[in-house]
Protein backbone atom coordinates (compact mmCIF):
# COMPACT_ATOMS: atom_id res chain seq x y z
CA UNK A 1 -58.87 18.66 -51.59
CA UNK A 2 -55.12 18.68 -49.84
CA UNK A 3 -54.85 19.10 -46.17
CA UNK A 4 -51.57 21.11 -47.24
CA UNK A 5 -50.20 21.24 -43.78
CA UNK A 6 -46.93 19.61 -42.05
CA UNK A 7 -48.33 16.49 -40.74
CA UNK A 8 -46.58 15.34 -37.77
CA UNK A 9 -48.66 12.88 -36.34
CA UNK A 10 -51.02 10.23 -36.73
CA UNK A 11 -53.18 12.37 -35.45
CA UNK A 12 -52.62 14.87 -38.26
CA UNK A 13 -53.90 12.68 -40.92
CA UNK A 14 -57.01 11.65 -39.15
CA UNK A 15 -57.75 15.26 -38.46
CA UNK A 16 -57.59 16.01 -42.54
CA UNK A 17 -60.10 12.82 -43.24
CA UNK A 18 -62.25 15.09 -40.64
CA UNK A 19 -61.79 18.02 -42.17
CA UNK A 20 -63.16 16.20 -45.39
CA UNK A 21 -59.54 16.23 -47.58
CA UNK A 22 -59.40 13.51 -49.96
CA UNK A 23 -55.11 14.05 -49.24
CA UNK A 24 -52.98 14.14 -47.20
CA UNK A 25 -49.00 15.77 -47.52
CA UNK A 26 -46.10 14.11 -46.10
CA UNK A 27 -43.15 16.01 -46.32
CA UNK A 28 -40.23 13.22 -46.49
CA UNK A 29 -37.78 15.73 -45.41
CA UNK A 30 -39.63 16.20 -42.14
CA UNK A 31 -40.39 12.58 -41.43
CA UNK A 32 -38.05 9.49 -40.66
CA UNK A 33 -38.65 6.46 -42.61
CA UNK A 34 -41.19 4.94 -39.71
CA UNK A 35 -43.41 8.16 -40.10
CA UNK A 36 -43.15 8.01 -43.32
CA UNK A 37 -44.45 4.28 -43.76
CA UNK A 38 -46.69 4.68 -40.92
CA UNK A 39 -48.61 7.72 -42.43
CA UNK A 40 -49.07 6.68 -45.80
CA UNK A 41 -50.49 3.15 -44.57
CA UNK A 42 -52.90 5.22 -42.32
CA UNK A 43 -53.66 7.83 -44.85
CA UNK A 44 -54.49 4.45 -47.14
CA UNK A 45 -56.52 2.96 -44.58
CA UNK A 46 -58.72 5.84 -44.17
CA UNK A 47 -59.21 6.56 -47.91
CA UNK A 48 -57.08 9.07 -48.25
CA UNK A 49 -54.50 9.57 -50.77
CA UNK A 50 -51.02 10.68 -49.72
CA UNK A 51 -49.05 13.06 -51.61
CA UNK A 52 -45.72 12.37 -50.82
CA UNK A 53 -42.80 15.80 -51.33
CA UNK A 54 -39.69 14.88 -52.27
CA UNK A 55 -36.46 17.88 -52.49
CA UNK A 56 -34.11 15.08 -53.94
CA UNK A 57 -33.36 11.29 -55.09
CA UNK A 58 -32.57 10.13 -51.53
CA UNK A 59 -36.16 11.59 -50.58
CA UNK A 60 -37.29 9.90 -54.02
CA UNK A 61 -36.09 6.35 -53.09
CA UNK A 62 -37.57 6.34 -49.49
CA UNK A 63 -40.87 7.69 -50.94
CA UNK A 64 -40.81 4.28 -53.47
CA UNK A 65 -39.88 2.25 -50.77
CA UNK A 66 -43.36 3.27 -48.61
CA UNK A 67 -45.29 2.42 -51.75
CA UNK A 68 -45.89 5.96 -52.68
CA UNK A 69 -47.98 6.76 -56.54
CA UNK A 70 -48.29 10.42 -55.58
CA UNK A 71 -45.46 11.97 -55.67
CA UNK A 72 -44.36 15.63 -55.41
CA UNK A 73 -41.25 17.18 -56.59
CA UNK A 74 -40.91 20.41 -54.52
CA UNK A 75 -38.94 23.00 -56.59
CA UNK A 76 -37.91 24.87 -53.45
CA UNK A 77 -34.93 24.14 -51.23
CA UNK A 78 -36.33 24.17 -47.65
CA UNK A 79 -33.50 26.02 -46.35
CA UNK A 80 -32.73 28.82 -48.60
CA UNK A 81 -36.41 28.79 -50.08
CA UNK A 82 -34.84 29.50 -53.37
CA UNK A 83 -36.64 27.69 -56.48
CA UNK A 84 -34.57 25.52 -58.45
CA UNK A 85 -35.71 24.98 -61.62
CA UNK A 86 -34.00 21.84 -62.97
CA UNK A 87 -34.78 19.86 -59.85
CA UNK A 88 -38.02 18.78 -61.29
CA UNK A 89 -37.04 18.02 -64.14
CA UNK A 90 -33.97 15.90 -62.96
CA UNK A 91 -35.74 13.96 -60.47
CA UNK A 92 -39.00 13.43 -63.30
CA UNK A 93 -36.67 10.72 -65.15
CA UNK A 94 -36.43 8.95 -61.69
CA UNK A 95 -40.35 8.84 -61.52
CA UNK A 96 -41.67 5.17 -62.35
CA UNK A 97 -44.60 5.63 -65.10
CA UNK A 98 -47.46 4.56 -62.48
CA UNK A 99 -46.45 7.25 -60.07
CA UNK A 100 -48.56 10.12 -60.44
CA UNK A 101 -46.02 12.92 -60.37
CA UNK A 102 -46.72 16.79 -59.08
CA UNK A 103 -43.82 19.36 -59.29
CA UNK A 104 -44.25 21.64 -56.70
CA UNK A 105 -43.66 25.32 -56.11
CA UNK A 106 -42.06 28.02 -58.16
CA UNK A 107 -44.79 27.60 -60.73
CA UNK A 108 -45.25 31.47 -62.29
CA UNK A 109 -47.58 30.54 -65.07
CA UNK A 110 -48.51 28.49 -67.95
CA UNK A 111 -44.98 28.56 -69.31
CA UNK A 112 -43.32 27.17 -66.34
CA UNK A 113 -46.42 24.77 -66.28
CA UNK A 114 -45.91 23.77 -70.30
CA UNK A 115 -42.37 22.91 -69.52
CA UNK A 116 -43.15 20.70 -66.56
CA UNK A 117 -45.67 18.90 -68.23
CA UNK A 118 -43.02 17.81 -71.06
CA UNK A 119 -40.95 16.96 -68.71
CA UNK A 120 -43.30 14.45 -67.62
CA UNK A 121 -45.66 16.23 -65.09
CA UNK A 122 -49.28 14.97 -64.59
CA UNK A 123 -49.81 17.98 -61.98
CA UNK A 124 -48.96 21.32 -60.52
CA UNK A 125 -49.17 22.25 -57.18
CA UNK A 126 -49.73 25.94 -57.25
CA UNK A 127 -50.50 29.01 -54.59
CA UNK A 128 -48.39 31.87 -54.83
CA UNK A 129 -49.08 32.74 -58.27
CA UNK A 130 -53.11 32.09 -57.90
CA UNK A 131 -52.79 34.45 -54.97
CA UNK A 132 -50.85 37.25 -56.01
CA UNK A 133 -53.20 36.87 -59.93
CA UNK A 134 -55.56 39.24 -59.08
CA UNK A 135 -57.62 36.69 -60.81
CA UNK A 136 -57.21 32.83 -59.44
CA UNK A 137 -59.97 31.82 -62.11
CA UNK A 138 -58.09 33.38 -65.20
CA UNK A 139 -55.20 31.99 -64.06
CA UNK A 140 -55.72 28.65 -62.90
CA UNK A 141 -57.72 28.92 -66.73
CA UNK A 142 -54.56 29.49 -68.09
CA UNK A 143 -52.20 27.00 -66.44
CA UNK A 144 -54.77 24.67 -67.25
CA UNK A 145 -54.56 25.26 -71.12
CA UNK A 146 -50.92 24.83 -70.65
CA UNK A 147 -51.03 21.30 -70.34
């Protein structure tokens, strides 16, 4: 289970081993390299795994440089919110082969899911479409099958 939250603190990612997540997110754009490297080790030393967003290749590069094998690839520009499509799939040629890599956001179904997965994809982090299904299990069903 992620603790899909902005963690700001230390504090934050001792709070989601309490609250029984196996991860933790760090959001590179929203933490300096210190935080960054600081978090992950902690999220490591409490068994945690750390699922590291990423918006483009300078986020990329300081999430290698903390050590990071789970890595997301969020489709959506933090400012305008808008999805961008190819920014998964440009950054998934960047991804080293034992990083375990998530695209992020802006996934509408098992087509969008397909094509992510060919473009080298182990995972799909998914919420609006689940929520707005009517039916999460069908769906979730479906992007499964997808991949």
């Amino acid at each position: 289970m992620l603790r899909k939250d902005f963690t700001v603190s230390a504090h934050d990612v001792a709070d989601a081993r309490l609250m029984g997540a196996d991860a933790v997110l760090l959001i590179a754009a929203a933490l300096d390299d210190v935080e960054l490297a600081d978090f992950a080790g902690l999220a490591r030393d409490l068994g945690l795994d750390a699922l590291v967003e990423v918006h483009d290749e300078a986020e990329l590069e300081r999430a290698l440089e903390v050590g990071a094998d789970l890595i997301g690839v969020n489709r959506r520009d933090l400012v305008t919110f808008e999805v961008d499509g190819e920014r998964a799939l440009r950054l998934a040629s960047r991804l080293p082969s034992d990083v375990v890599a998530v695209a992020e956001s802006g996934v509408r179904g098992p087509d969008d899911a397909a094509a992510l997965h060919r473009g080298g994809y182990h995972a799909v982090l998914v919420g609006e479409s689940l929520v707005t299904s009517g039916d999460p299990t069908v769906a979730v069903a479906a992007l499964r099958a997808a991949g």
